[in-house]
Structures are given as C-alpha cells and as structure tokens.
C-alpha atoms as a PDB file:
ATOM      1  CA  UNK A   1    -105.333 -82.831 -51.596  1.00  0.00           C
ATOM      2  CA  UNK A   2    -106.337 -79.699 -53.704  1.00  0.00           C
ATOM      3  CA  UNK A   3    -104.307 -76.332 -52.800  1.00  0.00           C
ATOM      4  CA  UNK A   4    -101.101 -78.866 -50.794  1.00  0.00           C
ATOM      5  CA  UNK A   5     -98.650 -77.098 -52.376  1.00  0.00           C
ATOM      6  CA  UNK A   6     -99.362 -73.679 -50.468  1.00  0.00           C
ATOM      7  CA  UNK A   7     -98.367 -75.937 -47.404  1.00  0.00           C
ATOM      8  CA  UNK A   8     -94.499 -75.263 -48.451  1.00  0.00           C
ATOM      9  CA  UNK A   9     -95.249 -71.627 -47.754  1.00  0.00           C
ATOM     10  CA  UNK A  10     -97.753 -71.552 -45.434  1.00  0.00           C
ATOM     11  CA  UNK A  11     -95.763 -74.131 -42.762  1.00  0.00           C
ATOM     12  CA  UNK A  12     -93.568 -70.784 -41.524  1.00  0.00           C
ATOM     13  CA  UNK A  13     -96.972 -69.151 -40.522  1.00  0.00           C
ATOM     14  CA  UNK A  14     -97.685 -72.087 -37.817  1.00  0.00           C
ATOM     15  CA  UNK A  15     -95.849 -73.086 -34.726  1.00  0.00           C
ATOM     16  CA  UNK A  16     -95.843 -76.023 -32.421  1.00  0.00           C
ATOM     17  CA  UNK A  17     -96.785 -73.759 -29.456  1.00  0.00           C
ATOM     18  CA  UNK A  18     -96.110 -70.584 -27.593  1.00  0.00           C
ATOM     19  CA  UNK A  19     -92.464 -70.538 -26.971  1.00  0.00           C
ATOM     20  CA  UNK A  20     -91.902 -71.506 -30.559  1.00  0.00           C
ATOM     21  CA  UNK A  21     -93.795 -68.776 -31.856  1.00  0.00           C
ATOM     22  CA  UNK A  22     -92.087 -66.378 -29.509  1.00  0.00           C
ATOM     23  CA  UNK A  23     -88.112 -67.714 -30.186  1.00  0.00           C
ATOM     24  CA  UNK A  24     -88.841 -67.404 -33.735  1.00  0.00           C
ATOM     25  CA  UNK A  25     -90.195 -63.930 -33.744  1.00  0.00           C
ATOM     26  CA  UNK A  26     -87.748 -62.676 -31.392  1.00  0.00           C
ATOM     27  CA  UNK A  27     -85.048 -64.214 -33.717  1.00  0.00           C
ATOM     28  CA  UNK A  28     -87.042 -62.153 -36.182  1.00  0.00           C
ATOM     29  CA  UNK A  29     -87.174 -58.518 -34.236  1.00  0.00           C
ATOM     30  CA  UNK A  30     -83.419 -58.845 -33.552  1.00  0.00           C
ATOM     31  CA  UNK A  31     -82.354 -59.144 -37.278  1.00  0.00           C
ATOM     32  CA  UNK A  32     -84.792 -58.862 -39.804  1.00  0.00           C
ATOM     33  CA  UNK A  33     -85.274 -54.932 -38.902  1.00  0.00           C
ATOM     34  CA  UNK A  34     -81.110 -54.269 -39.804  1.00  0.00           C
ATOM     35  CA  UNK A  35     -81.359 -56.800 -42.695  1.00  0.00           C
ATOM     36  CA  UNK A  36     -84.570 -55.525 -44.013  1.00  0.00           C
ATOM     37  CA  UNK A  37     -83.257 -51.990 -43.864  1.00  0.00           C
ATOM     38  CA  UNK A  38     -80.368 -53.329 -45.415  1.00  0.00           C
ATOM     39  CA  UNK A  39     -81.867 -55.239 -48.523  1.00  0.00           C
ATOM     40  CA  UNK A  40     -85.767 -53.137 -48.965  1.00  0.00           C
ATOM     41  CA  UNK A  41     -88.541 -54.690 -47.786  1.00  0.00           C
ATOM     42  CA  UNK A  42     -89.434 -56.109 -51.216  1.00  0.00           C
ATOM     43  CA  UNK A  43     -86.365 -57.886 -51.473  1.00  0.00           C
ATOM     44  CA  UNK A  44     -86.557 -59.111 -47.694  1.00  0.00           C
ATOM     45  CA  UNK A  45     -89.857 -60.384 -48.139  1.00  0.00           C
ATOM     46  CA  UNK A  46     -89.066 -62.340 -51.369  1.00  0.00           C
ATOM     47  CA  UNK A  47     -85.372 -63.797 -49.330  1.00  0.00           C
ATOM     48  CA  UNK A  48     -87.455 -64.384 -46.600  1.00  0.00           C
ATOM     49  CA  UNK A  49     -90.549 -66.110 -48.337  1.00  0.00           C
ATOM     50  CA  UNK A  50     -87.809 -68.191 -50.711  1.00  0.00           C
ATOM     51  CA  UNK A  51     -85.053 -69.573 -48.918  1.00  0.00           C
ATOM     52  CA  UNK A  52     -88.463 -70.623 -46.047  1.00  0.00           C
ATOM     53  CA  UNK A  53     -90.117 -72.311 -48.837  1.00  0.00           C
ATOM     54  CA  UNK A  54     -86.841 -74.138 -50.115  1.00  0.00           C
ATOM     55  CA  UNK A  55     -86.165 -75.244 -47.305  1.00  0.00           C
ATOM     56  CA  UNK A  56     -89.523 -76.847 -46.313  1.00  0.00           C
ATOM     57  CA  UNK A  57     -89.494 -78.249 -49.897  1.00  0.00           C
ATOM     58  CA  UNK A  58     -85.931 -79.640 -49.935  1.00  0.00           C
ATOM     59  CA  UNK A  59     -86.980 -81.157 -46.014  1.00  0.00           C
ATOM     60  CA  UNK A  60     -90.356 -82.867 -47.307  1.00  0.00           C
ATOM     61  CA  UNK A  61     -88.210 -84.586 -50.251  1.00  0.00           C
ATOM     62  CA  UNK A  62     -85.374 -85.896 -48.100  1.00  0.00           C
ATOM     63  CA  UNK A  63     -88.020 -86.909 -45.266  1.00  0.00           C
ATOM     64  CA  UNK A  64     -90.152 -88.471 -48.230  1.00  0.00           C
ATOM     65  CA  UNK A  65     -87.108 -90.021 -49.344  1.00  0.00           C
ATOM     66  CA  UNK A  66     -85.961 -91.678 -46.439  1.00  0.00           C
ATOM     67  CA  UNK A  67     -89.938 -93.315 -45.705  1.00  0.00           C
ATOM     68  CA  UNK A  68     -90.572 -90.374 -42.952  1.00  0.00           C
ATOM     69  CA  UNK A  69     -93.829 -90.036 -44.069  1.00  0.00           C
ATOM     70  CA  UNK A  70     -95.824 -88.411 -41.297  1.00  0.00           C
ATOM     71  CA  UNK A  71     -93.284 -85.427 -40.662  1.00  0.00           C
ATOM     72  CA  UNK A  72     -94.821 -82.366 -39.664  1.00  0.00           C
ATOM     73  CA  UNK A  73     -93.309 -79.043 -40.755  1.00  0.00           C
ATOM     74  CA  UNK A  74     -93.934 -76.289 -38.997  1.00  0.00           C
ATOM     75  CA  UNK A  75     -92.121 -72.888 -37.730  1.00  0.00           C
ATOM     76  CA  UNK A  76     -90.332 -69.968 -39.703  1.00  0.00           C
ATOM     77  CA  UNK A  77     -86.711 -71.606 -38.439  1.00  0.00           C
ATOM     78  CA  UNK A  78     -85.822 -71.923 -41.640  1.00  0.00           C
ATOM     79  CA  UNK A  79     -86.328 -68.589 -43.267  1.00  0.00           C
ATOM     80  CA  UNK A  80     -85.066 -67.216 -39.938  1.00  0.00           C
ATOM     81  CA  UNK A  81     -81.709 -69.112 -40.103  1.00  0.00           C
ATOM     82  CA  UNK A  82     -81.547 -67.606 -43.914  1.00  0.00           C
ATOM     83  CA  UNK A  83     -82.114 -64.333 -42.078  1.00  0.00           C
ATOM     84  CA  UNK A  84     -79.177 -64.748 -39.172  1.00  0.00           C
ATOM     85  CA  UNK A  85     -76.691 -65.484 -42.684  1.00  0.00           C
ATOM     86  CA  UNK A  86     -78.434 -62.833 -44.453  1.00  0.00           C
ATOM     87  CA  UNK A  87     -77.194 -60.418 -40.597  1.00  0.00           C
ATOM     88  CA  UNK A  88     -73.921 -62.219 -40.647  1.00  0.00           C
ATOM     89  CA  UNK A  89     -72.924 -61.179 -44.127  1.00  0.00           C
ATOM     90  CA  UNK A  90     -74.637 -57.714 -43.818  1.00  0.00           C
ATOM     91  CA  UNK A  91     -72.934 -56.599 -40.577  1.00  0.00           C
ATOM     92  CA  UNK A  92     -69.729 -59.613 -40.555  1.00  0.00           C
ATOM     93  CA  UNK A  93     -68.011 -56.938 -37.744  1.00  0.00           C
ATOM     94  CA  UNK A  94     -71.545 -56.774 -35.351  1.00  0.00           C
ATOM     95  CA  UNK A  95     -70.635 -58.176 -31.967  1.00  0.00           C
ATOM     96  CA  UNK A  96     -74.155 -60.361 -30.597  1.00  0.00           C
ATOM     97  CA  UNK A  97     -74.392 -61.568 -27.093  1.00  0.00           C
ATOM     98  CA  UNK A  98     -75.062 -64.767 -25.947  1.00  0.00           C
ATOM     99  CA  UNK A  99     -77.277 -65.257 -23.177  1.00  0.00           C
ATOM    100  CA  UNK A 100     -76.475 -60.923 -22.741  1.00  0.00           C
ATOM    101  CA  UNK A 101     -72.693 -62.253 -21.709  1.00  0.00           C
ATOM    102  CA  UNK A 102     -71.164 -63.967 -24.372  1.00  0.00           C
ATOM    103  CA  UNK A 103     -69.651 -61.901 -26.906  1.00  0.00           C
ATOM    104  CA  UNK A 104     -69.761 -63.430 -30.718  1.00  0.00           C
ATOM    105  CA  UNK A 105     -69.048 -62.276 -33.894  1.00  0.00           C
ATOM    106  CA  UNK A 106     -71.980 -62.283 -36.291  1.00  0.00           C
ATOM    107  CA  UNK A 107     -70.476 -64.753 -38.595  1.00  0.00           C
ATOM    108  CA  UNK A 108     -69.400 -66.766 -35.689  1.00  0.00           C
ATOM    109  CA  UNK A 109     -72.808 -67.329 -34.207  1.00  0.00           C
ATOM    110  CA  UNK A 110     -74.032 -68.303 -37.418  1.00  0.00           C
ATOM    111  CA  UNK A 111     -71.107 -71.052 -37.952  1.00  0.00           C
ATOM    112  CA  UNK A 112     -71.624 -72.157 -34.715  1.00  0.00           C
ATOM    113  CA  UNK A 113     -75.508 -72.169 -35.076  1.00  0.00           C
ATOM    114  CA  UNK A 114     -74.577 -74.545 -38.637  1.00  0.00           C
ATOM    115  CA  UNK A 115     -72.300 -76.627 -36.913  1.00  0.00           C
ATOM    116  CA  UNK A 116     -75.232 -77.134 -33.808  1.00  0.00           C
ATOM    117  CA  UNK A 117     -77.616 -77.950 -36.365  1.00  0.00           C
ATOM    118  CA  UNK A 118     -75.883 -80.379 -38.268  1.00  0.00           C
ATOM    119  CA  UNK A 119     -74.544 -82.604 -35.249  1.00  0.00           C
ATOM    120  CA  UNK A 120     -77.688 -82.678 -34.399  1.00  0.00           C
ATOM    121  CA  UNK A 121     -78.762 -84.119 -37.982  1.00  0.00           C
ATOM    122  CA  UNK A 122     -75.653 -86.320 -37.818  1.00  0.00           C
ATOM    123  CA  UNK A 123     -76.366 -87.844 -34.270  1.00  0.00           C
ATOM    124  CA  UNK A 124     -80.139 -87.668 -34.594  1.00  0.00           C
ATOM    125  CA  UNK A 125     -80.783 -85.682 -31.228  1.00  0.00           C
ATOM    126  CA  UNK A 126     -82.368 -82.558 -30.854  1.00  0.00           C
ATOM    127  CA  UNK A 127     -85.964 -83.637 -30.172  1.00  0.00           C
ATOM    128  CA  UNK A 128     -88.987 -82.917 -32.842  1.00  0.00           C
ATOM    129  CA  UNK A 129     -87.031 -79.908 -33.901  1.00  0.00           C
ATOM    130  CA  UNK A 130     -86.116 -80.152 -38.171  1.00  0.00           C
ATOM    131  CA  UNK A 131     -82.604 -79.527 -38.149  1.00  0.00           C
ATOM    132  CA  UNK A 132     -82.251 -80.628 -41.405  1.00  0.00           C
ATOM    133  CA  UNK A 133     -84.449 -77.699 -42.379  1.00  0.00           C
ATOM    134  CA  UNK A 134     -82.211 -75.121 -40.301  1.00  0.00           C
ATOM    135  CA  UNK A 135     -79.503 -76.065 -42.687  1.00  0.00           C
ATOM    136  CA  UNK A 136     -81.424 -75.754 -45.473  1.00  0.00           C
ATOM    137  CA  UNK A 137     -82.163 -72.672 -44.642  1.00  0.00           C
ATOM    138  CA  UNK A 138     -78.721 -71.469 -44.635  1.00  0.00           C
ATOM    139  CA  UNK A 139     -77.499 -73.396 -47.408  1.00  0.00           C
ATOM    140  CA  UNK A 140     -80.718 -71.396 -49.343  1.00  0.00           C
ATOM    141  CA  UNK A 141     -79.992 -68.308 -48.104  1.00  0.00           C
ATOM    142  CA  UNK A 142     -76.285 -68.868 -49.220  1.00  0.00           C
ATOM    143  CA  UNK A 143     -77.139 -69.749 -53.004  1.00  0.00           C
ATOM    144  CA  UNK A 144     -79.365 -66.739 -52.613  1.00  0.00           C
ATOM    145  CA  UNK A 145     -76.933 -64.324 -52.155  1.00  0.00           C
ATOM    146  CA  UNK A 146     -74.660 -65.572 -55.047  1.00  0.00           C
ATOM    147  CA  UNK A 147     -77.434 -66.309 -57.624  1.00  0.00           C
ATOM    148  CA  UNK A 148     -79.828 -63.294 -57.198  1.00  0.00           C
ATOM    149  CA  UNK A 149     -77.987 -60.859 -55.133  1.00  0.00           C
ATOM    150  CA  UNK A 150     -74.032 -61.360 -56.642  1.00  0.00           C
ATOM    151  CA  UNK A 151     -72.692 -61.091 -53.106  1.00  0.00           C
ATOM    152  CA  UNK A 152     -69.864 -63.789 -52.488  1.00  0.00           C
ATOM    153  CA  UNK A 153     -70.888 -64.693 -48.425  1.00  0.00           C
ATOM    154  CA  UNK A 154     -67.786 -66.547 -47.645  1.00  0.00           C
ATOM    155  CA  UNK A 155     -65.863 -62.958 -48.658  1.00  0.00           C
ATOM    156  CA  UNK A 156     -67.606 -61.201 -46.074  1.00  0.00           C
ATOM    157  CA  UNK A 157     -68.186 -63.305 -43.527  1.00  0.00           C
ATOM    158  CA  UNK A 158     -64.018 -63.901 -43.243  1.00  0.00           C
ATOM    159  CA  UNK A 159     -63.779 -60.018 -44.191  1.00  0.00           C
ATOM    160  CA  UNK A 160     -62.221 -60.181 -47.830  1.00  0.00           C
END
C-alpha cells in the first residue's frame, strides 16, 4: 500500500490501450500547444497536473462512496477536458470542426462535450469510460480559473 497516493497523479500517464492513448494525445496536440502558449508552460503544467489529479481524487471518493470498489482509473481525460475549458475560455471566438465538417464554437463544443458527459453519468451508458471524471475535470478546471487565475469563465465563454 506504501507510495498509493502517487496513483492520483500517476493514473493520467496510463491508458486502457492504443486508441485511448492516441484520442487523448491528439486532444492534447490540438489544444494544449495554444493554451500552453497562452498560460507558460509552468502554469500549464501545474493546471494540467491539478485539475487531472482532482479529478481522479474527487472520482475514487464518489466511486468509494457508492461501494464501487474495484474501479480502475486510468487516462489523462480528465486533465484534457480541463484543457478543452482552459481553449474555450482562452480563444471563446475559435471556430473547431467536427469530424473536419461541423463548425462549433469553442465554448460550444465544450458545453456540448459537458452535457455528453453527464447524460452519460445520469443514464449510466457510455461503456468503461469515467464520465464522472470528465466532469470533474471541467468543474476543476473551472474553480481553477476563478481561484488561482481570477478569470471569471462564464464571462468569456458567453463573451462579456
């Protein structure tokens, strides 16, 4: 049991298998570079290492909570969906595409990525993928911006 608590950190470094690895890292490359340019690296690193760790920590308690004890966390889907907010309230007028067709809004793709996640935490679909910690994610990457940062994220995501 000695050195468990690194697991709450070191669970982003894993991933189920290839195509996990790869969606998570391409999440990454498309907008940690503007968001890391955007904050400093030392400041990215610490959001990114954070809100990740908050998230796997708030998603063991409520899984611990509710007698799921044999959950395995594992993926950077967390910190990443800290990281889409994080691009969101950076760039609020940056137009992403969809499947290369579908033109969104930043802030639209990540309200739309929150409301995914949390029917599937409602309805309890969505496979072996955490949800819960998706959301967590976002919520920690919200309270990040207002506590360290001083950055309202609801003003510039609707453009006030």
């Amino acid at each position: 049991m000695s050195g468990w608590v690194w697991t709450f950190v070191t669970y982003m470094f894993i991933h189920g298998n290839f195509g996990h690895v790869f969606f998570n890292m391409f999440g990454l490359f498309i907008f940690g570079q503007q968001v890391e340019e955007r904050m400093g690296s030392k400041e990215f690193i610490l959001y990114y290492l954070v809100t990740g760790a908050l998230a796997g920590i708030f998603s063991f308690v409520v899984y611990y909570l509710t007698g799921s004890y044999v959950v395995a966390l594992m993926g950077a889907s967390g910190a990443l969906y800290a990281v889409q907010l994080a691009y969101a309230v950076y760039f609020p007028d940056a137009i992403l595409y969809i499947w290369g067709i579908l033109p969104l809004r930043a802030p639209v793709m990540v309200l739309g990525f929150t409301v995914l996640s949390l029917f599937f935490v409602i309805t309890g679909g969505g496979g072996n993928v955490a949800h819960l910690t998706h959301l967590a994610g976002f919520g920690f990457g919200w309270l990040y911006f207002v506590v360290r940062l001083a950055i309202s994220p609801w003003r510039r995501l609707i453009g006030r």
